[in-house]
N, C-alpha and C. Protein backbone atom coordinates (compact mmCIF):
# COMPACT_ATOMS: atom_id res chain seq x y z
N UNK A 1 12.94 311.37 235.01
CA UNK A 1 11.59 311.83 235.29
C UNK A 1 11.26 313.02 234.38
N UNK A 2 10.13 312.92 233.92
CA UNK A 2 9.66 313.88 232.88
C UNK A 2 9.18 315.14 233.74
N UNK A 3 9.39 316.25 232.84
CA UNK A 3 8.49 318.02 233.86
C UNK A 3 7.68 317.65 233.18
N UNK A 4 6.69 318.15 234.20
CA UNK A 4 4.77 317.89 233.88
C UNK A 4 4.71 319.89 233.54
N UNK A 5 3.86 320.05 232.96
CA UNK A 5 3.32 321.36 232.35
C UNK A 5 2.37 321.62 232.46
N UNK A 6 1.79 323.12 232.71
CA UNK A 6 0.54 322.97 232.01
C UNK A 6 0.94 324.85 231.14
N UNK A 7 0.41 324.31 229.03
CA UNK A 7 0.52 325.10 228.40
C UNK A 7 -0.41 326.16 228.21
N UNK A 8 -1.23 327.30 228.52
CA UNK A 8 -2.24 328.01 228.59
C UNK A 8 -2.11 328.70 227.12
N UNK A 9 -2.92 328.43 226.42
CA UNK A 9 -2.98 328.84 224.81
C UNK A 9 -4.26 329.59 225.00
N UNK A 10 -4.23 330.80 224.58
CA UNK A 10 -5.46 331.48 224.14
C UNK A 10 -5.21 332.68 223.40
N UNK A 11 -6.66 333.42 223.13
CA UNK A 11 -7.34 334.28 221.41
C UNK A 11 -7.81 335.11 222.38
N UNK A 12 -7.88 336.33 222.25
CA UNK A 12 -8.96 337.28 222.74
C UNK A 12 -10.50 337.31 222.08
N UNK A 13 -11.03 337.54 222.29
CA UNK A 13 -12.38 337.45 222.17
C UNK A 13 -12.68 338.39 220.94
N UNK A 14 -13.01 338.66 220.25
CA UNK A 14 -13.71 339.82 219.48
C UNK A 14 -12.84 340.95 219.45
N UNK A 15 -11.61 340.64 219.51
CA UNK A 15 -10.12 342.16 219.61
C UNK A 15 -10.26 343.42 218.70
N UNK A 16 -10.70 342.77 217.57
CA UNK A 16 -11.04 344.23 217.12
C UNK A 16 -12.37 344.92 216.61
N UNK A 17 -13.00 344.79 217.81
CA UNK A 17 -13.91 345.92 218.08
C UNK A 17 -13.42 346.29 218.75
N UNK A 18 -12.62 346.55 219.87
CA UNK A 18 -12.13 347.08 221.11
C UNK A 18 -11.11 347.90 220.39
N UNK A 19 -10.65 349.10 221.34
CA UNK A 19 -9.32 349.54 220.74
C UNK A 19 -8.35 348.11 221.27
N UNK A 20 -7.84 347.77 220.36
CA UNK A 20 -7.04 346.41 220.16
C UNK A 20 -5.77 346.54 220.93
N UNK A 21 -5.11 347.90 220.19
CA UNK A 21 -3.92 348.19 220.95
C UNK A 21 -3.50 348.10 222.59
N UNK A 22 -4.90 348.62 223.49
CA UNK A 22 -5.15 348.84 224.61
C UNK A 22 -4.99 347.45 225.23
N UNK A 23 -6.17 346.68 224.15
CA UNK A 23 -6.89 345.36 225.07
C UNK A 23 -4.74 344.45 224.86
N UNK A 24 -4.23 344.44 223.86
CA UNK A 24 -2.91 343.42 223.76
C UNK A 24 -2.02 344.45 225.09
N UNK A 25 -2.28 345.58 225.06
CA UNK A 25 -1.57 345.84 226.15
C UNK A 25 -1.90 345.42 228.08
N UNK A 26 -2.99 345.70 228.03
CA UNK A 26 -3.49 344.90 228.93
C UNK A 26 -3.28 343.75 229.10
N UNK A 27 -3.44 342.46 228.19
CA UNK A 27 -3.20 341.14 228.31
C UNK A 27 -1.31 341.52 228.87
N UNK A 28 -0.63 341.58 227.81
CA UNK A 28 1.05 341.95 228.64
C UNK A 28 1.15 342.04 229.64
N UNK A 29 0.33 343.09 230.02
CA UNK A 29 0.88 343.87 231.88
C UNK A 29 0.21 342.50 232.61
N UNK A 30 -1.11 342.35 232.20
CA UNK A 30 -1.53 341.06 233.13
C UNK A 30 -0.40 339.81 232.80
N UNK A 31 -0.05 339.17 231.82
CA UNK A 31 1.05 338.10 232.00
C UNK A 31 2.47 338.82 232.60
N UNK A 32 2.16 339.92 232.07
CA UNK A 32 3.80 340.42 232.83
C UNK A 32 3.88 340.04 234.43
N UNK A 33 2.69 340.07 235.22
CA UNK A 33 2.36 340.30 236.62
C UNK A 33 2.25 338.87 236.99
N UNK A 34 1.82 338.00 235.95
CA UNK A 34 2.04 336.67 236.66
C UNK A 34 3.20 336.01 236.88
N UNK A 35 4.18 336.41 235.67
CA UNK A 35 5.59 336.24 235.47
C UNK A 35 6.18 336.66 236.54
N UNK A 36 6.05 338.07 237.16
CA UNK A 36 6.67 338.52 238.30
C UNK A 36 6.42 338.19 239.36
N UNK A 37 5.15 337.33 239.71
CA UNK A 37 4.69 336.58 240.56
C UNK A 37 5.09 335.26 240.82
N UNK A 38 6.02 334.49 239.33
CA UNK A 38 6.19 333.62 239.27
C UNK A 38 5.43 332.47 239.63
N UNK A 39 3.86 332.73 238.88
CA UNK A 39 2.58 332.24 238.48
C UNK A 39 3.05 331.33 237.39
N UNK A 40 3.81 332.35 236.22
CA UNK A 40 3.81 331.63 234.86
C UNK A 40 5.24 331.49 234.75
N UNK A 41 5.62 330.66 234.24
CA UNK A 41 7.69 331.12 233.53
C UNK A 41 7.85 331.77 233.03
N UNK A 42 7.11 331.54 231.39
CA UNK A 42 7.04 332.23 230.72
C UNK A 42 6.08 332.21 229.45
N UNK A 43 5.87 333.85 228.67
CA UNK A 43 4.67 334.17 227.94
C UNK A 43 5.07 334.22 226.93
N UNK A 44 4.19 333.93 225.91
CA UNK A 44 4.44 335.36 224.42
C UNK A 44 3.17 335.52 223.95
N UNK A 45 3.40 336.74 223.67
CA UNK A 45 1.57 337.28 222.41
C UNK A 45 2.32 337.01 220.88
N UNK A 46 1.20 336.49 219.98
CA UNK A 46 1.86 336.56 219.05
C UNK A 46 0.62 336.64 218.03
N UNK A 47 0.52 336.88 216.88
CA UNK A 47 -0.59 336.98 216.02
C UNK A 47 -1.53 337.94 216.04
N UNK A 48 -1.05 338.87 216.98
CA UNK A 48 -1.57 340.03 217.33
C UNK A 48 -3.27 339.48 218.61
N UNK A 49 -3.24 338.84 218.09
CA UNK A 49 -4.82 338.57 219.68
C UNK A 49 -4.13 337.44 220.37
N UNK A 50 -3.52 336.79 220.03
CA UNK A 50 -2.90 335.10 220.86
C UNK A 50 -2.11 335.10 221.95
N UNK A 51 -1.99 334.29 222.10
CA UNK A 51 -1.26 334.18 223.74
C UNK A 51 -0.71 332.93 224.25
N UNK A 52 0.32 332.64 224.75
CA UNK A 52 0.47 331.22 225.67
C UNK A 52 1.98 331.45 226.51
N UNK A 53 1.31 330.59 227.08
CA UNK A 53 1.80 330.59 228.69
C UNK A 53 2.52 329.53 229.47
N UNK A 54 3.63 329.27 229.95
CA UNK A 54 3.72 327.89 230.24
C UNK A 54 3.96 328.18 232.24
N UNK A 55 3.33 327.12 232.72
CA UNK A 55 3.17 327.35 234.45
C UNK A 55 3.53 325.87 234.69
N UNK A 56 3.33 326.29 236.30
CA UNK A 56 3.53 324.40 236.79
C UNK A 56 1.98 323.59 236.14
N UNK A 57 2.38 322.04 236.38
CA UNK A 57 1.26 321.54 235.83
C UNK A 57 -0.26 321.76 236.74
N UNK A 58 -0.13 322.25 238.22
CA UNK A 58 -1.10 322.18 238.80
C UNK A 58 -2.21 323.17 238.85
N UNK A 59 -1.41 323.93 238.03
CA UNK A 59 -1.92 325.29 238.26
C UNK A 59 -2.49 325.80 236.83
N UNK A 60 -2.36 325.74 235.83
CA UNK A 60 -2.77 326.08 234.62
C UNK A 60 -4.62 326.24 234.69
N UNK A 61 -5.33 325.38 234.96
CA UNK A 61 -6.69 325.27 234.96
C UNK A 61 -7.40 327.04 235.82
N UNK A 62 -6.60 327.04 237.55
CA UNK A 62 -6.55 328.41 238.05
C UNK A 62 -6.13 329.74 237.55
N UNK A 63 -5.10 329.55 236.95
CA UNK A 63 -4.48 330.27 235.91
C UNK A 63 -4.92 330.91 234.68
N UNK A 64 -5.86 330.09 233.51
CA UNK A 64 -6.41 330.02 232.59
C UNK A 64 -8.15 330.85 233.15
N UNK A 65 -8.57 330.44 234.40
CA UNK A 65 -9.54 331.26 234.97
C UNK A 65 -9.52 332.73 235.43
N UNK A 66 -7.97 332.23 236.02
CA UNK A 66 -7.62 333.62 236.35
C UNK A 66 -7.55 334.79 235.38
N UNK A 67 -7.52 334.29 234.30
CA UNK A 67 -6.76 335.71 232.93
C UNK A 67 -7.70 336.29 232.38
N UNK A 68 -9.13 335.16 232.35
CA UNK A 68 -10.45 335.59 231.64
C UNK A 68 -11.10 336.18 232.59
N UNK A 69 -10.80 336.22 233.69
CA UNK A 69 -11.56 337.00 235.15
C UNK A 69 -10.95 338.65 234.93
N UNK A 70 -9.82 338.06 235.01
CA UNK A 70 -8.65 339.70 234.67
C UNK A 70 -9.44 340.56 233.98
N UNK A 71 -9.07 340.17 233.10
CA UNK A 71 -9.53 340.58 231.65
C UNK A 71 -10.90 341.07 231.76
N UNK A 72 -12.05 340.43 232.16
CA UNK A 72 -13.43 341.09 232.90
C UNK A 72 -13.17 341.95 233.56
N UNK A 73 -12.51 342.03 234.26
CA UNK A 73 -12.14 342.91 235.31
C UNK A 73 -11.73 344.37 234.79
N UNK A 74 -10.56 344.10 233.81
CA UNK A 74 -10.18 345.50 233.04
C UNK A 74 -11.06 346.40 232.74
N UNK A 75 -12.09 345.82 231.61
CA UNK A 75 -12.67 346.47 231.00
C UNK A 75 -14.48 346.04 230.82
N UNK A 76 -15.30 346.74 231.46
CA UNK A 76 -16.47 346.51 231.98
C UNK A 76 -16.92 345.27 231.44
N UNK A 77 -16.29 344.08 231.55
CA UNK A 77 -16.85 342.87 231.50
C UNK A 77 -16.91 342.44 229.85
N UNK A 78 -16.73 343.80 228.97
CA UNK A 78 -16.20 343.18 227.48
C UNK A 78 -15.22 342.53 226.85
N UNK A 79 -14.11 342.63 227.82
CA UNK A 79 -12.73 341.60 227.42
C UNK A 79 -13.00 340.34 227.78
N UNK A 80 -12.59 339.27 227.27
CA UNK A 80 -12.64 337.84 227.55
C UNK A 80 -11.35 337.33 226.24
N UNK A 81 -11.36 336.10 226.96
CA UNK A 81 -10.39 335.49 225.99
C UNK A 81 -10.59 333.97 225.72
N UNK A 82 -10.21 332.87 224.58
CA UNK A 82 -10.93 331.62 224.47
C UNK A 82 -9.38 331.34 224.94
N UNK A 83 -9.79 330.43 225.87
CA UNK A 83 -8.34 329.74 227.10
C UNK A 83 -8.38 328.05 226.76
N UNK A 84 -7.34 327.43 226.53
CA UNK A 84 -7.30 326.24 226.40
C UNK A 84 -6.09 326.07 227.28
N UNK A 85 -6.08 325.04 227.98
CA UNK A 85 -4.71 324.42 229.05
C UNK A 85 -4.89 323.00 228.28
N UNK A 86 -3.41 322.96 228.47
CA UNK A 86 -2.90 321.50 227.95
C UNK A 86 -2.00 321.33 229.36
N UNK A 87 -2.20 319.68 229.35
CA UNK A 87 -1.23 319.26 230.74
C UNK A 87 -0.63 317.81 229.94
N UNK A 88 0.65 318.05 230.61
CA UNK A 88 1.74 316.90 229.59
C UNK A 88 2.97 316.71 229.98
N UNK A 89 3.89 316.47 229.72
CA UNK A 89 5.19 316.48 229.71
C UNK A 89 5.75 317.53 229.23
N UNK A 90 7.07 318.60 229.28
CA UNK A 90 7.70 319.27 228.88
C UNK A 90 9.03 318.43 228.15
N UNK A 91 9.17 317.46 227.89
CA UNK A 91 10.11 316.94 227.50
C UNK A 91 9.55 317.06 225.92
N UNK A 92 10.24 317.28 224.91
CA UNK A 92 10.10 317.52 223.50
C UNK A 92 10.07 315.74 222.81
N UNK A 93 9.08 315.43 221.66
CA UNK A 93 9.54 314.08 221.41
C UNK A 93 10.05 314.61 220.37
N UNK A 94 9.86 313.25 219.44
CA UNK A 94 10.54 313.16 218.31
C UNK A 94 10.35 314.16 217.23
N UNK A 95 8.54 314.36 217.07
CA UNK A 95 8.17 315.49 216.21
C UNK A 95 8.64 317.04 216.83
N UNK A 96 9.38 317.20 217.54
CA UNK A 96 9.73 318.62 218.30
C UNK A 96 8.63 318.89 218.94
N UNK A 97 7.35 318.53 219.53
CA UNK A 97 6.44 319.64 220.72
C UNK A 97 6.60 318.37 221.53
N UNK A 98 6.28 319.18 222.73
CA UNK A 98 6.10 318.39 223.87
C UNK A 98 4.63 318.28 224.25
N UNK A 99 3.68 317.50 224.88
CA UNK A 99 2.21 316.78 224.87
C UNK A 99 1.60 318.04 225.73
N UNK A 100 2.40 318.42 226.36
CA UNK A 100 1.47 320.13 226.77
C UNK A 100 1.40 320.89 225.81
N UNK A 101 2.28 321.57 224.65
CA UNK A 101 1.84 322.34 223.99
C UNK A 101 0.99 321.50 222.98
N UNK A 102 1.00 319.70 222.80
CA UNK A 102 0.26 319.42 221.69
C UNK A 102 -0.99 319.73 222.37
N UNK A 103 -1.24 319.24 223.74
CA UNK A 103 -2.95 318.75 224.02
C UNK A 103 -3.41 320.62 224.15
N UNK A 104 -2.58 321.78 224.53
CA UNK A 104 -3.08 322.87 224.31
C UNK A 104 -3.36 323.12 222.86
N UNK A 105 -2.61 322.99 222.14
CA UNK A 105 -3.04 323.60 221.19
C UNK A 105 -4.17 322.80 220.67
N UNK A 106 -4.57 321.44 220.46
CA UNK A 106 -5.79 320.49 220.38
C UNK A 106 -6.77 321.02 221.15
N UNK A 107 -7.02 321.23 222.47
CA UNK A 107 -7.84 321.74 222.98
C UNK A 107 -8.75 323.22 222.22
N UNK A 108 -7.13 323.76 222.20
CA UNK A 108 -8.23 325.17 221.59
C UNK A 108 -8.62 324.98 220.02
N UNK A 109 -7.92 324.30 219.43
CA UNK A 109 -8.97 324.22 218.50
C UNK A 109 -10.05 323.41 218.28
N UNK A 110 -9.93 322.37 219.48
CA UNK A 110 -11.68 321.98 219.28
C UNK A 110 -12.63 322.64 220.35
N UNK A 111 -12.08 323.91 220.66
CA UNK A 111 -13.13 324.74 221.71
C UNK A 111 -14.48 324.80 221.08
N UNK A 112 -15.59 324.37 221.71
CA UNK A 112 -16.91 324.61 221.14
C UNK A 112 -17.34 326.14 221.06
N UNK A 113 -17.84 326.57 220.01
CA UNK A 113 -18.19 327.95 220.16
C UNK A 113 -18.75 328.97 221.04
N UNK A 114 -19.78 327.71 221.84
CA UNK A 114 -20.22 328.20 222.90
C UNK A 114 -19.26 327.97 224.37
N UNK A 115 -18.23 327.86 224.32
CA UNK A 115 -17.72 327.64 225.78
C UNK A 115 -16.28 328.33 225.26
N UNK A 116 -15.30 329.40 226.24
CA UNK A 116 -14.01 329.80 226.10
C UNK A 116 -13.21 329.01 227.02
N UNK A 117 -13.54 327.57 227.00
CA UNK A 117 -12.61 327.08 228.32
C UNK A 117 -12.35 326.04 227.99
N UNK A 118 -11.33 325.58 228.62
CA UNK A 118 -10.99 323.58 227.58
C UNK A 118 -9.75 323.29 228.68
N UNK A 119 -9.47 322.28 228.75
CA UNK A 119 -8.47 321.35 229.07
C UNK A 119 -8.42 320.00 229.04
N UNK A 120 -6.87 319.74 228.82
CA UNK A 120 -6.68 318.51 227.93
C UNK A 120 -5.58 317.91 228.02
N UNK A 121 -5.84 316.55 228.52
CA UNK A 121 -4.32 316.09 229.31
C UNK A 121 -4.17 314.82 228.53
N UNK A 122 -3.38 313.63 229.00
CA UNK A 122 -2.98 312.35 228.43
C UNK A 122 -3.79 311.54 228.33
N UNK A 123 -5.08 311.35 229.49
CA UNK A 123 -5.81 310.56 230.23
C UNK A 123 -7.12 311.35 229.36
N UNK A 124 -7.47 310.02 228.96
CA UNK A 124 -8.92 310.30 227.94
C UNK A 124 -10.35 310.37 229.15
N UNK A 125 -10.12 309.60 229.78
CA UNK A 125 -10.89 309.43 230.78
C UNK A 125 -11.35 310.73 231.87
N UNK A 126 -9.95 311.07 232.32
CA UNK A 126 -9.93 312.62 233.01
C UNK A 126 -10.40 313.95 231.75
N UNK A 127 -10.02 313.39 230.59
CA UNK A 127 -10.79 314.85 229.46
C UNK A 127 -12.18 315.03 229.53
N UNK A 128 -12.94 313.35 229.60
CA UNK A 128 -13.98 313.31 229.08
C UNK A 128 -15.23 313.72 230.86
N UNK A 129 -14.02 313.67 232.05
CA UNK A 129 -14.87 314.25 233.44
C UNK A 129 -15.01 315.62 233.34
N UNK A 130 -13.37 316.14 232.74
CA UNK A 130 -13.18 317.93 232.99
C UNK A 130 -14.38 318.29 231.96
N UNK A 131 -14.65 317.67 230.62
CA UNK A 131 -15.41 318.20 229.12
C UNK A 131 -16.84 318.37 229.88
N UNK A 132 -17.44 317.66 230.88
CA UNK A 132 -18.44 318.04 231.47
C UNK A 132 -18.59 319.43 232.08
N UNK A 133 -17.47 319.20 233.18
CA UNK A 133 -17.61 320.62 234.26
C UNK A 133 -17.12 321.44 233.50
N UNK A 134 -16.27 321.81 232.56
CA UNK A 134 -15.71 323.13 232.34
C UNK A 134 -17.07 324.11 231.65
N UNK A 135 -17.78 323.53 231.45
CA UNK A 135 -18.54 324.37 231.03
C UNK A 135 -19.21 325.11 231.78
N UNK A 136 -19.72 324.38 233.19
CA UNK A 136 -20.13 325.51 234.17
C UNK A 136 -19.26 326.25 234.45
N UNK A 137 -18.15 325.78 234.70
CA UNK A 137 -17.16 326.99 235.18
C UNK A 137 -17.19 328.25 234.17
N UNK A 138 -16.81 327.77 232.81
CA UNK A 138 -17.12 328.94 231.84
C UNK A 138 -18.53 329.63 231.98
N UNK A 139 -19.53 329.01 232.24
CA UNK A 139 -20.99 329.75 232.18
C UNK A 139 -20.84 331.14 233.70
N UNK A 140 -20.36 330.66 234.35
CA UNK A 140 -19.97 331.64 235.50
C UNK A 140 -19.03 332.54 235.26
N UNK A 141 -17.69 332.53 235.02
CA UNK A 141 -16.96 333.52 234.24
C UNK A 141 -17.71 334.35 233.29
N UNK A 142 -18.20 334.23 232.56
CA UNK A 142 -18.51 334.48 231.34
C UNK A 142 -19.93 335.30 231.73
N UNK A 143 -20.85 335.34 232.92
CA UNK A 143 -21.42 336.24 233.35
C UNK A 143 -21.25 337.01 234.32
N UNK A 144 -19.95 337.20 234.85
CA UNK A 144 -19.81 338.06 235.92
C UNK A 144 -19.13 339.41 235.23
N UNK A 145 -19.76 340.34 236.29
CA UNK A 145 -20.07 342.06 235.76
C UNK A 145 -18.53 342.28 235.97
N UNK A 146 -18.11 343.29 235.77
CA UNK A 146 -16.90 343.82 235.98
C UNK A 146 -16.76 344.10 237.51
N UNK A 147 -17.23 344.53 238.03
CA UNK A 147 -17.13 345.05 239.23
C UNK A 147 -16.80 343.39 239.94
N UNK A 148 -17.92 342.38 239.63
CA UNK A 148 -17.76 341.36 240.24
C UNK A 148 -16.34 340.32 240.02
N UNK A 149 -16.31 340.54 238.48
CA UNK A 149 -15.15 340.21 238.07
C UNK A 149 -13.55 340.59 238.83
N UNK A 150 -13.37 342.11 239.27
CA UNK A 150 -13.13 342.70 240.10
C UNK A 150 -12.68 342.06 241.75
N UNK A 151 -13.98 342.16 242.44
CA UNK A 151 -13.81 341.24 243.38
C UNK A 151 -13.47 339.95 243.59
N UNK A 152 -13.61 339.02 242.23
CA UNK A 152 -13.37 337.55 242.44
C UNK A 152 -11.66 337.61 242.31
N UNK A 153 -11.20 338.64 241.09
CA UNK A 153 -9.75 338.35 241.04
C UNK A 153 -8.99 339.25 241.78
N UNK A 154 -9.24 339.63 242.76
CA UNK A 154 -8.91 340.52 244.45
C UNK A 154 -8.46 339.12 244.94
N UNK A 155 -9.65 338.21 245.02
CA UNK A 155 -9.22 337.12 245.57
C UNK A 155 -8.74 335.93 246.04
N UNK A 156 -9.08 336.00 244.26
CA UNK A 156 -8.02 334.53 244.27
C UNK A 156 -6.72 334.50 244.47
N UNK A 157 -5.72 335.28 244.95
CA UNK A 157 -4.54 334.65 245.17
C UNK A 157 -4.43 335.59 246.82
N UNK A 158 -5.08 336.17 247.15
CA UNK A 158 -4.94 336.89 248.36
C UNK A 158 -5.71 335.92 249.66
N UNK A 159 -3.98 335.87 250.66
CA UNK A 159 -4.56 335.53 251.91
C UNK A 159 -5.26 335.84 252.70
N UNK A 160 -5.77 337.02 252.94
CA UNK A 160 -6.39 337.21 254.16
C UNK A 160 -7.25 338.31 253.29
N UNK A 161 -8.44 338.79 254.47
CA UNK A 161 -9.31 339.37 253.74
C UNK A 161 -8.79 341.21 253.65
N UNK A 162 -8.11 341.61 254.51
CA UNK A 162 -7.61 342.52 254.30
C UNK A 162 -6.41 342.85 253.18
N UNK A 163 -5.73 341.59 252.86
CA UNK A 163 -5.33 341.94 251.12
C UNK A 163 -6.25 342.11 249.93
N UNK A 164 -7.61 341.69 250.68
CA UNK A 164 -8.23 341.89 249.24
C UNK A 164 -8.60 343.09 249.24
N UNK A 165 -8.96 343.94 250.50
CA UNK A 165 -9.43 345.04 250.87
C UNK A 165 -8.30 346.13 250.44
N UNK A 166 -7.26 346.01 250.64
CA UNK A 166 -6.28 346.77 250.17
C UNK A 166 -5.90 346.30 248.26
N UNK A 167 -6.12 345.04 247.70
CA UNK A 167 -6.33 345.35 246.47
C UNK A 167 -7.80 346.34 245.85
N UNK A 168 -8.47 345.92 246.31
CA UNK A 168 -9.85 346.60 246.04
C UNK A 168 -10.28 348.47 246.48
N UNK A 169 -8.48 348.88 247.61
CA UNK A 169 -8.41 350.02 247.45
C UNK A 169 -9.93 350.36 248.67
N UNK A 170 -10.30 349.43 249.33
CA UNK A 170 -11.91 349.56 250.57
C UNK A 170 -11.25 349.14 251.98
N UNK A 171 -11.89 350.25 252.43
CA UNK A 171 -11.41 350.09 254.06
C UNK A 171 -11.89 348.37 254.35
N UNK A 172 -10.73 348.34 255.15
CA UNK A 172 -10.94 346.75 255.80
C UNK A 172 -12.14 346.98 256.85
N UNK A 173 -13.52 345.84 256.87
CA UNK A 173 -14.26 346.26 257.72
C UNK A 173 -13.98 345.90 259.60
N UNK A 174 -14.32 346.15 260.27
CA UNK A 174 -13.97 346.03 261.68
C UNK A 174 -14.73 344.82 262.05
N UNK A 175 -14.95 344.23 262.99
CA UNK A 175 -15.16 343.14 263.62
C UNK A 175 -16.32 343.94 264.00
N UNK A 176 -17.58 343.20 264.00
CA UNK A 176 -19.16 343.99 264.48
C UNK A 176 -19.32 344.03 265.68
N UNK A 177 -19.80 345.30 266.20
CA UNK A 177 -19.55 345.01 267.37
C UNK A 177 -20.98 344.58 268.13
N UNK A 178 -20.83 344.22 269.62
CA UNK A 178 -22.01 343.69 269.75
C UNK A 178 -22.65 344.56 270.66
């Protein structure tokens, strides 16, 4: 039986206008935290703005949302990053990659200019359903404020509403009374 993958390949957005140094450090601590979460296996930055990631296969798409939310989140909504997930096999063929890092790395380079989001699996059929929706999903990322940015990634991995309240550092509210 083959391991299913999913490869998260991505570019930061516009890196150097930003102090650069800051924004690659930031991306780190954020993959460092998924790693320790054992979100991701494992990362590397490389090329000085790049990035990839390898996770279970189910999770890459949440994952890949999750980093460009982060990343909003850091820094008043000017960080972003162009995210491509590939989903595949981890088994290596003959040419040495395995079909997650091929369909990631395919993905991001046919990212349309206007969208930072892509995924790309075996099944032409399932590319050509996700090639629809990902774009709303990106149109929503891609306008939320920092603050909001903020609150969304409080929550996505927090159970109850008082973890988000204690990520967000806000008193948990009380039950209203009547």
């Amino acid at each position: 039986m083959q391991t299913q993958l999913s490869v998260i390949t991505g570019d930061l957005v516009n890196s150097r206008q930003f102090d650069t140094a800051n924004y690659i450090t930031g991306l780190n601590a954020l993959l460092n935290r998924l790693q320790q979460a054992k979100l991701i296996q494992r990362f590397e930055i490389f090329r000085g703005d790049g990035f990839q990631a390898v996770a279970e296969s189910q999770s890459g798409l949440l994952l890949a949302a999750y980093i460009r939310i982060a990343l909003k989140a850091m820094d008043a909504g000017q960080w972003d990053a162009r995210i491509a997930v590939g989903l595949g096999d981890g088994q290596e063929r003959a040419a040495g990659y395995a079909s997650a890092f091929v369909n990631s790395g395919h993905a991001l380079d046919s990212l349309d200019k206007n969208c930072r989001l892509a995924l790309k699996n075996d099944n032409a059929e399932t590319n050509a359903i996700v090639s629809d929706l990902l774009p709303m999903l990106d149109h929503v990322i891609g306008r939320l404020s920092q603050t909001e940015a903020q609150i969304v990634q409080a929550r996505m991995f927090a159970a109850t509403n008082l973890e988000v309240a204690e990520k967000l550092h806000k008193a948990h509210p009380r039950s209203p009374q009547r």
